[in-house]
N, C-alpha and C. Protein backbone atom coordinates (compact mmCIF):
# COMPACT_ATOMS: atom_id res chain seq x y z
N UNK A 1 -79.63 -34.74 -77.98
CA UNK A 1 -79.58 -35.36 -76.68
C UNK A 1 -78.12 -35.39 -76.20
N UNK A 2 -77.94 -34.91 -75.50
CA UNK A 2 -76.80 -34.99 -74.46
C UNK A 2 -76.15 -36.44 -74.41
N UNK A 3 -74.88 -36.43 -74.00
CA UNK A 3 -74.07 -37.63 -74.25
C UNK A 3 -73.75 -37.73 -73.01
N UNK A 4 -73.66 -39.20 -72.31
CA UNK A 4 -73.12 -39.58 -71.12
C UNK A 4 -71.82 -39.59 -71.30
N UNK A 5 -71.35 -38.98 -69.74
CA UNK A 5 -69.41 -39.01 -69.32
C UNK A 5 -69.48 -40.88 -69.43
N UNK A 6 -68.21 -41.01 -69.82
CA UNK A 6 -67.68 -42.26 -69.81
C UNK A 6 -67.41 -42.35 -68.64
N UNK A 7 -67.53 -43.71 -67.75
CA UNK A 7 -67.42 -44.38 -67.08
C UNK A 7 -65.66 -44.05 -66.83
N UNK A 8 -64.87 -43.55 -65.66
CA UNK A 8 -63.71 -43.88 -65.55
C UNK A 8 -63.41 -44.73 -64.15
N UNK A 9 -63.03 -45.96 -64.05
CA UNK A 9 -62.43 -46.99 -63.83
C UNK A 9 -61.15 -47.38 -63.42
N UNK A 10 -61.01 -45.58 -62.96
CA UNK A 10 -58.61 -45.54 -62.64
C UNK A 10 -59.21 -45.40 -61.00
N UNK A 11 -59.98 -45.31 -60.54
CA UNK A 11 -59.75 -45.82 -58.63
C UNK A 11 -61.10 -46.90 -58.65
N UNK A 12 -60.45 -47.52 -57.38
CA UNK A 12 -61.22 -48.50 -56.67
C UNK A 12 -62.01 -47.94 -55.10
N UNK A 13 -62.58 -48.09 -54.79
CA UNK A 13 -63.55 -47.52 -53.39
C UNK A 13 -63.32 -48.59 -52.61
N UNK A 14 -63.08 -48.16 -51.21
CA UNK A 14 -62.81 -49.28 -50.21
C UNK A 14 -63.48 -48.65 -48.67
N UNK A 15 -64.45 -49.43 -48.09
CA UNK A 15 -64.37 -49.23 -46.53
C UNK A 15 -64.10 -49.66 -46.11
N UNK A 16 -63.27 -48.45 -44.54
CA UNK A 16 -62.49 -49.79 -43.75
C UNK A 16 -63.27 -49.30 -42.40
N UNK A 17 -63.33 -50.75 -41.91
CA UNK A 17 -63.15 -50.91 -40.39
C UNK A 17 -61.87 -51.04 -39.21
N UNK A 18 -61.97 -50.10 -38.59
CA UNK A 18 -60.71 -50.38 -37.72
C UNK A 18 -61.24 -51.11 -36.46
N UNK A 19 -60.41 -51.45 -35.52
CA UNK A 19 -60.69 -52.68 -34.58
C UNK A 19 -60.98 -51.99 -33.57
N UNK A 20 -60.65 -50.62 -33.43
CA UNK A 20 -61.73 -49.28 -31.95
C UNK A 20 -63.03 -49.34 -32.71
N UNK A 21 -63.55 -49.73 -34.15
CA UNK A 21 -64.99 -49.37 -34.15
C UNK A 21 -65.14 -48.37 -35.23
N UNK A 22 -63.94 -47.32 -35.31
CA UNK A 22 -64.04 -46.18 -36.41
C UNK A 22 -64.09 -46.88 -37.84
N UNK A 23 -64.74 -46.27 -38.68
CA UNK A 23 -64.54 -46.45 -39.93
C UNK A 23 -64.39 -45.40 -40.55
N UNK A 24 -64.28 -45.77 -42.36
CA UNK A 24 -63.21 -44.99 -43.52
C UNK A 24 -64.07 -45.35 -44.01
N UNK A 25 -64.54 -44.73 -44.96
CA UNK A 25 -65.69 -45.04 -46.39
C UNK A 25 -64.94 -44.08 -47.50
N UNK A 26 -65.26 -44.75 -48.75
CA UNK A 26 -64.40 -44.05 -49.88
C UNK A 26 -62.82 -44.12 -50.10
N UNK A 27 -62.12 -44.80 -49.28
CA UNK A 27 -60.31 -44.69 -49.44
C UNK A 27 -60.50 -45.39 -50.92
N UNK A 28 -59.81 -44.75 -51.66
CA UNK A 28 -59.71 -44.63 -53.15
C UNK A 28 -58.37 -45.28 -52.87
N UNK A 29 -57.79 -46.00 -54.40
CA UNK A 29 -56.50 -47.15 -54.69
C UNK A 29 -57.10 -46.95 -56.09
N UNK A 30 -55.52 -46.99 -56.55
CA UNK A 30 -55.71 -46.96 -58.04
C UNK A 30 -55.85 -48.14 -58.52
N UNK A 31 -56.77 -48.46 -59.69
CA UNK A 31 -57.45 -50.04 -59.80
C UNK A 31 -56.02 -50.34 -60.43
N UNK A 32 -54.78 -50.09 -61.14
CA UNK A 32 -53.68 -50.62 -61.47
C UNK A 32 -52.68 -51.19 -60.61
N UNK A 33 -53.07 -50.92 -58.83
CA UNK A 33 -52.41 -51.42 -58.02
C UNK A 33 -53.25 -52.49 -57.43
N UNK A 34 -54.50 -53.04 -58.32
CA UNK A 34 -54.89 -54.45 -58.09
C UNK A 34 -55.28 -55.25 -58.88
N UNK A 35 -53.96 -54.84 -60.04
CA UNK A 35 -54.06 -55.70 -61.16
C UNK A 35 -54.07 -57.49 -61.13
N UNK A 36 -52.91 -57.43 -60.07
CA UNK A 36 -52.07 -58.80 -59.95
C UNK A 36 -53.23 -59.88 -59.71
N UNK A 37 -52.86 -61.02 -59.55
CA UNK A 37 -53.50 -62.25 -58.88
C UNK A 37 -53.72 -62.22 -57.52
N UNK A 38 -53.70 -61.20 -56.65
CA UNK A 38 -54.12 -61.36 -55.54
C UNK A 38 -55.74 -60.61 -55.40
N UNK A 39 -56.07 -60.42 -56.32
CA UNK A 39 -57.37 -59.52 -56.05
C UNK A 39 -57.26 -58.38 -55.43
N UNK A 40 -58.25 -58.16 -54.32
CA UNK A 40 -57.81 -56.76 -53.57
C UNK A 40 -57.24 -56.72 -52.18
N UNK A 41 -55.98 -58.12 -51.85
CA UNK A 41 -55.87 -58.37 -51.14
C UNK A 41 -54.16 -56.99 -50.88
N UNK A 42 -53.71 -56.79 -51.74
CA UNK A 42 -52.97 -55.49 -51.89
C UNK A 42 -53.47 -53.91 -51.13
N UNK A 43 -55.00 -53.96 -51.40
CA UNK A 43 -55.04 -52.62 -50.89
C UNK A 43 -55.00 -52.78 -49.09
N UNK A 44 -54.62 -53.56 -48.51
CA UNK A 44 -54.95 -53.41 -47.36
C UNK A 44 -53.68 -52.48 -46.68
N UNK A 45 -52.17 -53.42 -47.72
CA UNK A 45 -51.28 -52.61 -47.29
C UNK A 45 -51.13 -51.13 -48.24
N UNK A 46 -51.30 -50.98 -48.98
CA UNK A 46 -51.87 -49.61 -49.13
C UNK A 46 -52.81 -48.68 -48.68
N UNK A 47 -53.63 -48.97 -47.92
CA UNK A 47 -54.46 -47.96 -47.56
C UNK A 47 -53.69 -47.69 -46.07
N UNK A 48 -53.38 -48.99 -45.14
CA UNK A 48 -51.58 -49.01 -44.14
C UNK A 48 -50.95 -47.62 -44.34
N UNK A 49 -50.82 -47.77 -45.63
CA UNK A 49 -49.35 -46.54 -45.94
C UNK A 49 -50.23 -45.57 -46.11
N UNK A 50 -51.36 -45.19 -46.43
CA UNK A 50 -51.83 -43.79 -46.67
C UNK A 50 -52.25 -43.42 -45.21
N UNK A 51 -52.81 -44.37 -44.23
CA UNK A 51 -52.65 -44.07 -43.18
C UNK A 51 -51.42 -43.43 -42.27
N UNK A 52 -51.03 -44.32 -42.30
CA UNK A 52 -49.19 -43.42 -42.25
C UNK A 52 -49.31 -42.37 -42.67
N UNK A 53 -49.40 -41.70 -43.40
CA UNK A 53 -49.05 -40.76 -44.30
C UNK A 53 -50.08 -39.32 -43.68
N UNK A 54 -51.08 -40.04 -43.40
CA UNK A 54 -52.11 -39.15 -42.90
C UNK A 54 -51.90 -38.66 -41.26
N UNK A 55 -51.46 -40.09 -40.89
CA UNK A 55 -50.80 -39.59 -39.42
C UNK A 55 -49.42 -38.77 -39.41
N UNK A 56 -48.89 -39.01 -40.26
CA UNK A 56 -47.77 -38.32 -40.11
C UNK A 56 -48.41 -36.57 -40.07
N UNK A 57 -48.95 -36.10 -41.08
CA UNK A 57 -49.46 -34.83 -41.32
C UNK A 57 -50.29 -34.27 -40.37
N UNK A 58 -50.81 -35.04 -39.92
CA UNK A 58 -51.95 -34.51 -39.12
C UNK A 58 -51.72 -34.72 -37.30
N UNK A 59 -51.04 -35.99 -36.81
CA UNK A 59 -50.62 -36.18 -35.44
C UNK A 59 -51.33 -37.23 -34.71
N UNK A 60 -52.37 -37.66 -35.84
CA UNK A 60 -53.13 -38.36 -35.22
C UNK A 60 -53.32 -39.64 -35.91
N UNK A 61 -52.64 -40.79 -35.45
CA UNK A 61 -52.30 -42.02 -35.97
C UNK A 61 -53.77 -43.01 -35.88
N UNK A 62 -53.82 -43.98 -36.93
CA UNK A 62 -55.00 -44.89 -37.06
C UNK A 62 -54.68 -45.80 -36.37
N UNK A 63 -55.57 -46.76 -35.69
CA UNK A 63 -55.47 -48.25 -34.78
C UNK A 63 -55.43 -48.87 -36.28
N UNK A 64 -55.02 -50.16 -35.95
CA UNK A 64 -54.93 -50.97 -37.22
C UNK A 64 -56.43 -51.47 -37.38
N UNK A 65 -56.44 -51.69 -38.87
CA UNK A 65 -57.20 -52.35 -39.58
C UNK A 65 -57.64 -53.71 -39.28
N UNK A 66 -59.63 -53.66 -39.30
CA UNK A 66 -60.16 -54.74 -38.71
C UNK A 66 -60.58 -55.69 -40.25
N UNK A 67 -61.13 -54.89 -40.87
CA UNK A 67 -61.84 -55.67 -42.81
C UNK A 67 -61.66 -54.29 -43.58
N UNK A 68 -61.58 -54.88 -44.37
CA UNK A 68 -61.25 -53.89 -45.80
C UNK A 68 -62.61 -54.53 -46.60
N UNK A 69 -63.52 -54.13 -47.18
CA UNK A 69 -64.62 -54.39 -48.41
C UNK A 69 -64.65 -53.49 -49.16
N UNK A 70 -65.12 -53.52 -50.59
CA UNK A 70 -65.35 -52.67 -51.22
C UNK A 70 -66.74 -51.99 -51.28
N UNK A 71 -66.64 -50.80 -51.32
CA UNK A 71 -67.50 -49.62 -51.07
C UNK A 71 -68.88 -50.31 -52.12
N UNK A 72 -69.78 -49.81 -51.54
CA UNK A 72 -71.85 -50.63 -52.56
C UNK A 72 -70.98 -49.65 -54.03
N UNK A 73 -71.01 -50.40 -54.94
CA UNK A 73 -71.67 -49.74 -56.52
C UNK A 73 -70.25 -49.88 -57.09
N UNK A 74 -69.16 -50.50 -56.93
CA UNK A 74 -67.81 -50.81 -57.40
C UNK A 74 -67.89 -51.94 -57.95
């Protein structure tokens, strides 16, 4: 019998809502950047900067962020 892949547990899943209405499903954060005592109150400004990052490349900048939740099955 075949052996199950181990479970890996190095990203976190996040959807976001932005405040035009668009959403993000799947923005991945590495679960070590929500180690601390704030819970997952960190990824908000991280997923911020990957936005950035995405606008920069592409030309087309995100409206800010309305809720951040984590994605069903995380």
């Amino acid at each position: 019998m075949a052996r199950k892949k181990a479970t890996d547990n190095a990203f976190v899943f996040f959807d976001i809502l932005y405040e035009d209405g668009t959403r993000s499903s799947n923005r991945k954060i590495a679960s070590a950047e929500l180690l601390g005592l704030e819970g997952d109150a960190p990824a908000k400004a991280l997923i911020e900067a990957q936005d950035r990052d995405i606008a920069a490349k592409s030309g087309h900048p995100r409206g800010p962020i309305k809720s951040i939740t984590r994605s069903p099955g995380q």
